[in-house]
C-alpha atoms as a PDB file:
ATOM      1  CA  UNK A   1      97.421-155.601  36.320  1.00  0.00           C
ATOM      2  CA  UNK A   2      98.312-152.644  33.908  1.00  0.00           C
ATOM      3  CA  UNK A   3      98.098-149.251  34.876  1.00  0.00           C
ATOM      4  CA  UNK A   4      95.377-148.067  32.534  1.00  0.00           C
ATOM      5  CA  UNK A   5      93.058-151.130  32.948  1.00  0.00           C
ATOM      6  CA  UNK A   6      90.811-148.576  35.572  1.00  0.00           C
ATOM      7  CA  UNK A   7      88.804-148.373  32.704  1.00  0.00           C
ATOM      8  CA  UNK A   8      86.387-151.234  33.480  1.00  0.00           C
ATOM      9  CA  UNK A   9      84.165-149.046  35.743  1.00  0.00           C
ATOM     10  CA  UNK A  10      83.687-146.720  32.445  1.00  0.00           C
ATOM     11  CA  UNK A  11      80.133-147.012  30.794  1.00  0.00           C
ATOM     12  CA  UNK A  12      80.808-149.150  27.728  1.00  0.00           C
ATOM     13  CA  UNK A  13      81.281-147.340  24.478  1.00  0.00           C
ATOM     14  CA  UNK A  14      82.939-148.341  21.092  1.00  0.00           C
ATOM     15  CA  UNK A  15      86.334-146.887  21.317  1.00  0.00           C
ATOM     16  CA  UNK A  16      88.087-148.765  18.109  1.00  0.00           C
ATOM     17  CA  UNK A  17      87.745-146.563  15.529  1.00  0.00           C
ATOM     18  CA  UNK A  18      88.208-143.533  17.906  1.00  0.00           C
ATOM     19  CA  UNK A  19      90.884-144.949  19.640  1.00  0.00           C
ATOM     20  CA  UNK A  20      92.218-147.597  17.764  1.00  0.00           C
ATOM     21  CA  UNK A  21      96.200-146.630  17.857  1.00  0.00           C
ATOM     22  CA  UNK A  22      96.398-147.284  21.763  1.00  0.00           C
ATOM     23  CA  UNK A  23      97.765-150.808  23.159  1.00  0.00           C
ATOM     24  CA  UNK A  24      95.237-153.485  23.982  1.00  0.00           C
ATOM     25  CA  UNK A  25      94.955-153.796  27.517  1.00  0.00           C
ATOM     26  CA  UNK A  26      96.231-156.905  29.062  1.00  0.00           C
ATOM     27  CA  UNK A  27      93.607-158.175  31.437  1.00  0.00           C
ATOM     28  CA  UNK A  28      90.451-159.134  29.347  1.00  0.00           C
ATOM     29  CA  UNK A  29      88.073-158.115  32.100  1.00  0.00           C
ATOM     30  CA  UNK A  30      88.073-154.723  31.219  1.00  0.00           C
ATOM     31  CA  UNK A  31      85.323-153.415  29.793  1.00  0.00           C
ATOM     32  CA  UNK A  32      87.282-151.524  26.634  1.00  0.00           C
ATOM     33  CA  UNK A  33      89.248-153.410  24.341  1.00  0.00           C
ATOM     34  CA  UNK A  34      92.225-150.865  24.571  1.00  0.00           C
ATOM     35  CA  UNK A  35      93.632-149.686  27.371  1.00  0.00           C
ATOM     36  CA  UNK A  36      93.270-146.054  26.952  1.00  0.00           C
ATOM     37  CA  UNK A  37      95.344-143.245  29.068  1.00  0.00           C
ATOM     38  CA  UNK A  38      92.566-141.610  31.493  1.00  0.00           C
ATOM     39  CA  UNK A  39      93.977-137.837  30.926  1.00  0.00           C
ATOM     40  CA  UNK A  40      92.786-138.573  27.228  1.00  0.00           C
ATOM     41  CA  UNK A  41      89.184-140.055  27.947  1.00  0.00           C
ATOM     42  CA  UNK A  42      88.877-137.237  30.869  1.00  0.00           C
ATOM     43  CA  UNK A  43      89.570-134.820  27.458  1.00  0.00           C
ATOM     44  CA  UNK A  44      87.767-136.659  25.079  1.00  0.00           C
ATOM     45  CA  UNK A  45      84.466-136.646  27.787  1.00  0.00           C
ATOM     46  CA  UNK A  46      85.002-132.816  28.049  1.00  0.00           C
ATOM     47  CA  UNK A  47      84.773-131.899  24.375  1.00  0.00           C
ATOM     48  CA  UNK A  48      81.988-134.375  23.796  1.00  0.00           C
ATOM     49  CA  UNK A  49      80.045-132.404  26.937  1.00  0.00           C
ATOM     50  CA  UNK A  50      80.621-128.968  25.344  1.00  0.00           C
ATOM     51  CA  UNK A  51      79.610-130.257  21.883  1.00  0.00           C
ATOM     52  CA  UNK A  52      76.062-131.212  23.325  1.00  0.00           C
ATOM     53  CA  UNK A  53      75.603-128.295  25.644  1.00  0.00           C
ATOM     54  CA  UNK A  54      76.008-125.941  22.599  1.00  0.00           C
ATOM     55  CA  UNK A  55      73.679-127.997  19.956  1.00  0.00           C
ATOM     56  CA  UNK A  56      70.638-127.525  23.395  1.00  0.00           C
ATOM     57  CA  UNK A  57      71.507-124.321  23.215  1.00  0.00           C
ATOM     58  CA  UNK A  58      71.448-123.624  19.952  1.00  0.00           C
ATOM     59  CA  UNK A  59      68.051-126.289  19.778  1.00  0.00           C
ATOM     60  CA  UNK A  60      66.722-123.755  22.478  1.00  0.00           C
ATOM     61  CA  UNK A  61      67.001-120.436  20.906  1.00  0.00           C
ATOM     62  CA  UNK A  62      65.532-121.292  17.506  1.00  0.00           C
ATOM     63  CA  UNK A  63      62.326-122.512  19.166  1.00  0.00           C
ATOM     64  CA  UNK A  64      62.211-119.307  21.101  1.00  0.00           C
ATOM     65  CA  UNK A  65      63.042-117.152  18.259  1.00  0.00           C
ATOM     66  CA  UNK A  66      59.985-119.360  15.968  1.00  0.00           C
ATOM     67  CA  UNK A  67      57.434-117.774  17.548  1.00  0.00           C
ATOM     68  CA  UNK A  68      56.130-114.697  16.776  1.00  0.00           C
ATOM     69  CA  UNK A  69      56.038-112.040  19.504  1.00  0.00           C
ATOM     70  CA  UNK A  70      53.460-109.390  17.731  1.00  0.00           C
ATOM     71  CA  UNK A  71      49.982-110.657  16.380  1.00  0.00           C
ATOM     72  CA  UNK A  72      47.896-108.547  13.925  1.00  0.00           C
ATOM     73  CA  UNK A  73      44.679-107.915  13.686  1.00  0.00           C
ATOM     74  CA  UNK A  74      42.994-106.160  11.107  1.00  0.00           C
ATOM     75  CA  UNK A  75      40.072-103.563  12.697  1.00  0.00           C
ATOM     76  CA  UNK A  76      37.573-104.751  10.548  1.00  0.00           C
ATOM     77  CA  UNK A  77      37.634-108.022  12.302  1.00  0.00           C
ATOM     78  CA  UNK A  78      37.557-107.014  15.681  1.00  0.00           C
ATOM     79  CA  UNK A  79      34.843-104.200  14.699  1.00  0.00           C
ATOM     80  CA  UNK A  80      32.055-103.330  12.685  1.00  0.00           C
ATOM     81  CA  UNK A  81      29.564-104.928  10.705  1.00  0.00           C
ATOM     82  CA  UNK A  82      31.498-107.733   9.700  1.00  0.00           C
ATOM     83  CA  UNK A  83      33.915-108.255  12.658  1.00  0.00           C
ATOM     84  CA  UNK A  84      33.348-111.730  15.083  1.00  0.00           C
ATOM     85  CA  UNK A  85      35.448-111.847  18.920  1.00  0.00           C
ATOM     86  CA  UNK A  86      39.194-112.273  18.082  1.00  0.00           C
ATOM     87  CA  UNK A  87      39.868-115.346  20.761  1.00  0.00           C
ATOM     88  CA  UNK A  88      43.313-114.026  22.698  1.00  0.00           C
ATOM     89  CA  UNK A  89      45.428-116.492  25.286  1.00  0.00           C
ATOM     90  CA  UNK A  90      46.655-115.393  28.136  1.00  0.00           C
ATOM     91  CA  UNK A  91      49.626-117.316  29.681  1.00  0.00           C
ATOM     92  CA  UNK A  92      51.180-118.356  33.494  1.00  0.00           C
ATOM     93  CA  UNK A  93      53.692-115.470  33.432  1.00  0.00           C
ATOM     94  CA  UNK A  94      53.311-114.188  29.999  1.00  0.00           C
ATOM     95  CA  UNK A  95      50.794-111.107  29.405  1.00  0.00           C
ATOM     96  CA  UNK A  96      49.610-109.666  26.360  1.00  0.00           C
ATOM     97  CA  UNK A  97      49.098-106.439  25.264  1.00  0.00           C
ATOM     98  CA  UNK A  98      46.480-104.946  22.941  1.00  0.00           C
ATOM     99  CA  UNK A  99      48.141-101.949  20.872  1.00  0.00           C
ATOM    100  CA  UNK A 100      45.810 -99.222  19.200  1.00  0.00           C
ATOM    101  CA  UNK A 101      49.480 -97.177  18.582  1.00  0.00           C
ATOM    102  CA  UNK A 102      49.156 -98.322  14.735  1.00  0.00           C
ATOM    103  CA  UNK A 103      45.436 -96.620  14.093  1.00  0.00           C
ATOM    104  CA  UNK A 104      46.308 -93.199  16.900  1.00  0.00           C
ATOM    105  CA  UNK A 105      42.811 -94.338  18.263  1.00  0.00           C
ATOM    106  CA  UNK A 106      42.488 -93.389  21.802  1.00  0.00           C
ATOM    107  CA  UNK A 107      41.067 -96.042  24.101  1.00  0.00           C
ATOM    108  CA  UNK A 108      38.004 -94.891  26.546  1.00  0.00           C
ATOM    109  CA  UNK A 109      36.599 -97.681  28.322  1.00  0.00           C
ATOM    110  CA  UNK A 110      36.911-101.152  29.146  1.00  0.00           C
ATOM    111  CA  UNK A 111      34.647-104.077  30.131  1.00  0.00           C
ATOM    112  CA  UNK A 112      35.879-107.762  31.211  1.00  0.00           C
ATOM    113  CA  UNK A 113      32.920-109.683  32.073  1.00  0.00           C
ATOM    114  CA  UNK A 114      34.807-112.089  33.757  1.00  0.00           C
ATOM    115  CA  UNK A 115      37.671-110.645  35.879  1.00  0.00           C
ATOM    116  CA  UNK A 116      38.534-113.834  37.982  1.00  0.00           C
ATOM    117  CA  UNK A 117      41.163-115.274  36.256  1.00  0.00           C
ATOM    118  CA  UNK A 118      42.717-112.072  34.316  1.00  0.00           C
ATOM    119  CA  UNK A 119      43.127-108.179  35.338  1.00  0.00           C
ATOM    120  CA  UNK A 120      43.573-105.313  33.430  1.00  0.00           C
ATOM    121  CA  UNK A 121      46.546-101.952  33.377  1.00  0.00           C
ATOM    122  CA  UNK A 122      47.034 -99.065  31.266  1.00  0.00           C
ATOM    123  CA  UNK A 123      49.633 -97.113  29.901  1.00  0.00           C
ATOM    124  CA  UNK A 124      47.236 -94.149  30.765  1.00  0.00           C
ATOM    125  CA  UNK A 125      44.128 -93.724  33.087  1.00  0.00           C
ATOM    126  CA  UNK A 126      41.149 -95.198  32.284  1.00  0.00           C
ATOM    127  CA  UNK A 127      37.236 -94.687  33.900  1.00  0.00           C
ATOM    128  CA  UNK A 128      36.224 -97.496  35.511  1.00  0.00           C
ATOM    129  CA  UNK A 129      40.117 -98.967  36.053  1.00  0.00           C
ATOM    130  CA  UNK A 130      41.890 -96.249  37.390  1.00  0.00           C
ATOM    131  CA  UNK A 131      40.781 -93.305  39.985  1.00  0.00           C
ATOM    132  CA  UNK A 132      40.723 -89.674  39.836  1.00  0.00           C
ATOM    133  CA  UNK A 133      40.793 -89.852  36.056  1.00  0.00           C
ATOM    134  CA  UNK A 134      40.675 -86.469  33.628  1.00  0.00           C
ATOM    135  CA  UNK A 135      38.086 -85.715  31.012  1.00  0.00           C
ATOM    136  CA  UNK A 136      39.971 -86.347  28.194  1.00  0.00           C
ATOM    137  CA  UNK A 137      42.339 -89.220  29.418  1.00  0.00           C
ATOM    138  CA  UNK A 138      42.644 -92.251  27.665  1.00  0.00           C
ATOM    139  CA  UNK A 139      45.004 -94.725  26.876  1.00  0.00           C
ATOM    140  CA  UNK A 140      46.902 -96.220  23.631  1.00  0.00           C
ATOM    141  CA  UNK A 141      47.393 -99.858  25.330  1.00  0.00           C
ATOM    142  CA  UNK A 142      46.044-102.536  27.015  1.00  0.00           C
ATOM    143  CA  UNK A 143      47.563-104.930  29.150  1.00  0.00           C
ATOM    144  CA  UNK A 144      45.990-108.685  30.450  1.00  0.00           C
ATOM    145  CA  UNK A 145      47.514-110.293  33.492  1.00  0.00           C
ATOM    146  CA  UNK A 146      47.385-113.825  34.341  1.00  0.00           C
ATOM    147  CA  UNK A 147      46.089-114.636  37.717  1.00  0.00           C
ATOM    148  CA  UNK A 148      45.195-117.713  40.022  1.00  0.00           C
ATOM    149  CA  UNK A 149      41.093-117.809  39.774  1.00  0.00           C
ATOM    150  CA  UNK A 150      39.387-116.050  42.493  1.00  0.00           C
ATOM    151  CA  UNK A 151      35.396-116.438  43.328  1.00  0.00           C
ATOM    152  CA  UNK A 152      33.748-113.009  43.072  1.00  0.00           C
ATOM    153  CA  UNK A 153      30.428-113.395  44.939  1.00  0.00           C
ATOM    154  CA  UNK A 154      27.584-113.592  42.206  1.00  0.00           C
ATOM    155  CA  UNK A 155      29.551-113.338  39.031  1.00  0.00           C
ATOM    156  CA  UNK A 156      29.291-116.853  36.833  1.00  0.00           C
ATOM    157  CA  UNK A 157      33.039-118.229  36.339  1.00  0.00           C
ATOM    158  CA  UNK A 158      33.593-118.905  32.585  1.00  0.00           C
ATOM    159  CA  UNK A 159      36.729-120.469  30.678  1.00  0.00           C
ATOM    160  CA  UNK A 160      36.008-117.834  28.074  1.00  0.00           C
ATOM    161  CA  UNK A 161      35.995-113.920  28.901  1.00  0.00           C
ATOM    162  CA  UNK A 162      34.759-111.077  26.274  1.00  0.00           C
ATOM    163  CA  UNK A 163      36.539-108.216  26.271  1.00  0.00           C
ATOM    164  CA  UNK A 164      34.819-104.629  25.184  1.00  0.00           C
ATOM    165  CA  UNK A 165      37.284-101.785  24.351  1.00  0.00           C
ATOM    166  CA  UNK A 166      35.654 -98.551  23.093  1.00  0.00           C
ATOM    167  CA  UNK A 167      38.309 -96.030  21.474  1.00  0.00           C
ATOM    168  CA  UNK A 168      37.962 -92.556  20.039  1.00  0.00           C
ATOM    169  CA  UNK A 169      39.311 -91.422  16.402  1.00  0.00           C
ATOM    170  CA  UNK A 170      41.055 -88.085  16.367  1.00  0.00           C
ATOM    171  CA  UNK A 171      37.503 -86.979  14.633  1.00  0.00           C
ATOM    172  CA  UNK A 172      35.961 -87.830  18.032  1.00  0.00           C
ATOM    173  CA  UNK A 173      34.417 -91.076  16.139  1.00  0.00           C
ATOM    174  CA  UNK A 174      33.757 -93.337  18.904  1.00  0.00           C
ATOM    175  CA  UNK A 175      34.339 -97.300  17.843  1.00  0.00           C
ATOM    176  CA  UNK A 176      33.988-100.917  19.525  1.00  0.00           C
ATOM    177  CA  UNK A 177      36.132-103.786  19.678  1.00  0.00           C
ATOM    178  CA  UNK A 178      35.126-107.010  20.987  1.00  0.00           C
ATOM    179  CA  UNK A 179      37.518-109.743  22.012  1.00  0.00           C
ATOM    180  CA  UNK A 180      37.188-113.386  23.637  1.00  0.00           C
ATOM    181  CA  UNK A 181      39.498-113.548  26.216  1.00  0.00           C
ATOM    182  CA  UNK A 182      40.913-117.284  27.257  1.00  0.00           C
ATOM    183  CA  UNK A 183      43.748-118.308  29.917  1.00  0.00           C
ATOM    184  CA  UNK A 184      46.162-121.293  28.567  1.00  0.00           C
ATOM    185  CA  UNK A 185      48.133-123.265  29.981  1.00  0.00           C
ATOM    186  CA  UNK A 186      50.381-123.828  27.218  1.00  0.00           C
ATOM    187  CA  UNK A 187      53.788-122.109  25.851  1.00  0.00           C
ATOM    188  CA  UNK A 188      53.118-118.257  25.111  1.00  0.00           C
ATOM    189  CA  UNK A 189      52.690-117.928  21.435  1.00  0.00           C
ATOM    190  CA  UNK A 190      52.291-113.429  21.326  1.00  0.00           C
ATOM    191  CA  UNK A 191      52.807-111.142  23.859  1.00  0.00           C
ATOM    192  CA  UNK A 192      51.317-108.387  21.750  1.00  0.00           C
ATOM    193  CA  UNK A 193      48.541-107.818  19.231  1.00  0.00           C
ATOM    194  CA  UNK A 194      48.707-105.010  16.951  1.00  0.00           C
ATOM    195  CA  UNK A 195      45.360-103.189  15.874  1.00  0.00           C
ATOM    196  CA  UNK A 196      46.185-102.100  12.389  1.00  0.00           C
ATOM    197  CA  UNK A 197      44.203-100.656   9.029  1.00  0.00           C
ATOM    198  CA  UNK A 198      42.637-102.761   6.502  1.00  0.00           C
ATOM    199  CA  UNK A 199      44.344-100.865   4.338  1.00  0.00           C
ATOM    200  CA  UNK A 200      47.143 -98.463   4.396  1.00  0.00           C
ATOM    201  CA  UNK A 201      46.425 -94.662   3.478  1.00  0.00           C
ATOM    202  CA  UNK A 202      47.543 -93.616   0.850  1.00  0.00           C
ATOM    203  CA  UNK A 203      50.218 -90.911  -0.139  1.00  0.00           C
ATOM    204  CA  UNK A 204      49.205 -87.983  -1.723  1.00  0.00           C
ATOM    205  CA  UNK A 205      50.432 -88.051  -5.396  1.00  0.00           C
ATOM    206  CA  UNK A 206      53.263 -85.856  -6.079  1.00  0.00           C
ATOM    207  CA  UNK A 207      52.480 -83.301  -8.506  1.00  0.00           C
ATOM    208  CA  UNK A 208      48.949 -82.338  -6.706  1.00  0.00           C
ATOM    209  CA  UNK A 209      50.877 -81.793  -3.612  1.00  0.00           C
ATOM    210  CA  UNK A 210      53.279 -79.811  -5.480  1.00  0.00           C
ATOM    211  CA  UNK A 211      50.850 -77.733  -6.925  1.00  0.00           C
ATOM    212  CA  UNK A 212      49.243 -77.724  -2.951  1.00  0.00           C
ATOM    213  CA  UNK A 213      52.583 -76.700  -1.630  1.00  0.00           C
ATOM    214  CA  UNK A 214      52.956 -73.726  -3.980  1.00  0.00           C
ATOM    215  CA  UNK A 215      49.271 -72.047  -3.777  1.00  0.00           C
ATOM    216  CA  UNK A 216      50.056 -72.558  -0.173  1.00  0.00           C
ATOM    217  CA  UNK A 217      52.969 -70.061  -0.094  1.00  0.00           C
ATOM    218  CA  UNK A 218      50.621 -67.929  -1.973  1.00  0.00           C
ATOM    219  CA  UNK A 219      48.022 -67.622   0.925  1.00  0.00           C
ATOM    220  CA  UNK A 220      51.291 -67.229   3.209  1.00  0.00           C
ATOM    221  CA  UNK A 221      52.410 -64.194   0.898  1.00  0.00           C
ATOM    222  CA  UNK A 222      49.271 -62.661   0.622  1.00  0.00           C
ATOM    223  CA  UNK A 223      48.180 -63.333   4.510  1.00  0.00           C
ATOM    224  CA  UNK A 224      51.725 -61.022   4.940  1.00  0.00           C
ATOM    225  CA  UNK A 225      50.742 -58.228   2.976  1.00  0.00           C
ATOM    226  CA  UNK A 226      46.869 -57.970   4.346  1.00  0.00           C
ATOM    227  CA  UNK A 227      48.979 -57.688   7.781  1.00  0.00           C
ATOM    228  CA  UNK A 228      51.406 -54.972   6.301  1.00  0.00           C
ATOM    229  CA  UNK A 229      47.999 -52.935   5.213  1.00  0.00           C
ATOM    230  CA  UNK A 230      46.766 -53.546   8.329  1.00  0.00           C
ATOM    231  CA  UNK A 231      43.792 -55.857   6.891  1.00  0.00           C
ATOM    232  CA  UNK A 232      44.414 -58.397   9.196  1.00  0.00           C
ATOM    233  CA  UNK A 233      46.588 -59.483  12.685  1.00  0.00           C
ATOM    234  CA  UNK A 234      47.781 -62.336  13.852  1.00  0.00           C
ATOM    235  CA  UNK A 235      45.473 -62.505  17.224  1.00  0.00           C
ATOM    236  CA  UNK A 236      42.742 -62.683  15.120  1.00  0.00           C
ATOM    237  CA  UNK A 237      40.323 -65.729  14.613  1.00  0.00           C
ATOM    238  CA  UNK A 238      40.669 -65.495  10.678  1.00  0.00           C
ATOM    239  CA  UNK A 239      44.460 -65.616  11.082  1.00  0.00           C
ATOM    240  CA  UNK A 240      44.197 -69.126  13.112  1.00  0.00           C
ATOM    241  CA  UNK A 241      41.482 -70.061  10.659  1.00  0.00           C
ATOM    242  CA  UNK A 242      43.940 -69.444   7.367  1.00  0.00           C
ATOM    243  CA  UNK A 243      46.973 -71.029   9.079  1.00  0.00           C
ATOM    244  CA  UNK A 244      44.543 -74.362   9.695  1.00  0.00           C
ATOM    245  CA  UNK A 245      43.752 -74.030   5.671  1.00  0.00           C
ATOM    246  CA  UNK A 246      47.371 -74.169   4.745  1.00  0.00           C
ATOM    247  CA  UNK A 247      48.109 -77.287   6.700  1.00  0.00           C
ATOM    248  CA  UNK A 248      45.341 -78.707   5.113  1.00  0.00           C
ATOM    249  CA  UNK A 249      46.751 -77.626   1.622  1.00  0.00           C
ATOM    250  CA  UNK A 250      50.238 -79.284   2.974  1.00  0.00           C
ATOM    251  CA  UNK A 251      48.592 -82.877   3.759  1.00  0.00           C
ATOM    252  CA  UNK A 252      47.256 -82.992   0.594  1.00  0.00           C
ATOM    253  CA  UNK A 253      43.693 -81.617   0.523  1.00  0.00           C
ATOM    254  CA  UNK A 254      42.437 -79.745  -2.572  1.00  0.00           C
ATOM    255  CA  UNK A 255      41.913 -76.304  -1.779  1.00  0.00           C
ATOM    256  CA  UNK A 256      38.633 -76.348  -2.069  1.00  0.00           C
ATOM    257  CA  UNK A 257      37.887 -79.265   0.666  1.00  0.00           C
ATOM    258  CA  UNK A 258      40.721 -77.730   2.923  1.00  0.00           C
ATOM    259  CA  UNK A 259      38.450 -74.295   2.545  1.00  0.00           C
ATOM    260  CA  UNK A 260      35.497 -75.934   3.649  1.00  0.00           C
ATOM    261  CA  UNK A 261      37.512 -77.300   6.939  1.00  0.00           C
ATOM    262  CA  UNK A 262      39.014 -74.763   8.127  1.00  0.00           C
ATOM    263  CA  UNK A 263      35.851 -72.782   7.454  1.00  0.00           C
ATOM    264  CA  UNK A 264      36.852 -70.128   5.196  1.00  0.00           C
ATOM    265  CA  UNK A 265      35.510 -68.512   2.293  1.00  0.00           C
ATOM    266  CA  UNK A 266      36.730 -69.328  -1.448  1.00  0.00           C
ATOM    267  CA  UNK A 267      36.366 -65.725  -1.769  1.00  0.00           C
ATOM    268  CA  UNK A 268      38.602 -64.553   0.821  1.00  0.00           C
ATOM    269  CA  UNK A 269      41.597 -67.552  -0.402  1.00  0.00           C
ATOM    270  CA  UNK A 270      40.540 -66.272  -3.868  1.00  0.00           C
ATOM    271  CA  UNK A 271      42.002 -62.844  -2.811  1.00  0.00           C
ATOM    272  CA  UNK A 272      44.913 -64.257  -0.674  1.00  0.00           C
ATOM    273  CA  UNK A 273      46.353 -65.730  -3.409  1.00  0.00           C
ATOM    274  CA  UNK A 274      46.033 -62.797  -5.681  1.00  0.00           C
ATOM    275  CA  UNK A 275      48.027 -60.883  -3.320  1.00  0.00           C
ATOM    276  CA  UNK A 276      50.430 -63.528  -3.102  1.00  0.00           C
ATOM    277  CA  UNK A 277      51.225 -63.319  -7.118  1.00  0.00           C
ATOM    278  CA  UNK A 278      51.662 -59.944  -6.654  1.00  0.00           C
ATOM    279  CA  UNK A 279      55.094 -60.264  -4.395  1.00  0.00           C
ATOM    280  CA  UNK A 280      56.592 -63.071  -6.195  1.00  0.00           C
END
């Protein structure tokens, strides 16, 4: 029998046209119709291997990369007037967080009515979640775990959770947020939602906040030379009180609004900036 008829125990496959130079095999039993050297199938079965390991691959990492890993959410439709319960998934082994780092609100308090199939961390230390907790702590994000359902004695179980986050504006405006909260058992889709404006602010125009920038330096100016007379000092209240209206000036408030703020008398900037002409 010829050396290279071995290849009847091979799985059958069409080797003519990929084979088609090598001698045909002498004993008709085999199961190819050439008798083909094993080194080359054994080389020919390697490539063929590497070929589909790298189009899996390949297959793999484009359906991970399709899905989004941040969600938006708009804060008028989480809260407000207008806003209905954004519904979130939580996955086996996938958590996801709830960002307020977009609107610098400050989060306060939190309420999951039902805690037996998801628990909640911090990045900070909240009343009610965490212990020993400071006046004006807070946090920026909120994290939901996944966990295997456990009874709690007199609490209803639910398949849907809502979620109650109250944050604080850097006014001290306190706001609500309401989410519905469900645990899936399919493939994560997020593992963060974004709270972001409706709108974003806008910039100052240029030329007004040229025009800010320059009466500015004139309450700077003048501010020096009521020091030099001995009108004013820097440990004083007014002093604190001017420096707040300039930065008001510098983030693009007319003067007359950032007066009102910082609590100081159109009079007095009035007479600040006269001074100020007066060295330049």
């Amino acid at each position: 029998m010829n050396k290279f008829c071995w290849l009847r125990h091979l799985p059958v496959i069409k080797c003519s046209t990929l084979l088609s130079r090598i001698t045909y095999c002498a004993d008709k039993s085999t199961t190819f119709g050439f008798a083909v050297p094993k080194a080359q199938v054994e080389h020919f079965i390697f490539w063929i291997s590497l070929i589909l390991v790298g189009v899996m691959s390949v297959a793999v990492v484009s359906k991970a990369s399709a899905s989004p890993s941040v969600r938006t959410i708009k804060k008028s439709q989480v809260s407000g007037a207008s806003a209905t319960p954004q519904m979130i998934n939580v996955w086996n082994g996938s958590g996801v967080s709830i960002s307020f780092y977009e609107v610098g609100e400050l989060v306060k308090r939190v309420w999951l009515d039902d805690p037996s199939q998801v628990v909640i961390d911090t990045d900070g230390c909240l009343e009610g979640i965490n212990q020993n907790c400071q006046q004006n702590s807070g946090a920026g994000l909120i994290h939901l775990r996944r966990i295997k359902r456990v009874n709690i004695p007199g609490l209803p179980q639910t398949e849907i959770a809502l979620l109650t986050i109250i944050t604080q504006t850097k006014e001290g405006t306190r706001k609500a947020y309401y989410f519905q909260i469900e645990p899936s058992n399919a493939s994560p889709e997020y593992n963060e939602i974004s709270i972001i404006d409706d709108q974003l602010p806008t910039r100052p125009r240029l030329s007004p906040l040229v025009e800010n920038l320059k009466t500015a330096n004139k309450i700077r100016s003048g501010m020096s030379v009521a020091i030099a007379r001995g009108l004013l000092k820097q440990s004083d209240e007014l002093y604190s009180r001017l420096d707040q209206l300039i930065s008001y000036l510098q983030g693009g408030d007319e003067l007359n609004t950032a007066a009102n703020k910082a609590t100081v008398s159109s009079k007095l900037v009035n007479k600040l900036i006269e001074l100020g002409q007066n060295t330049q």
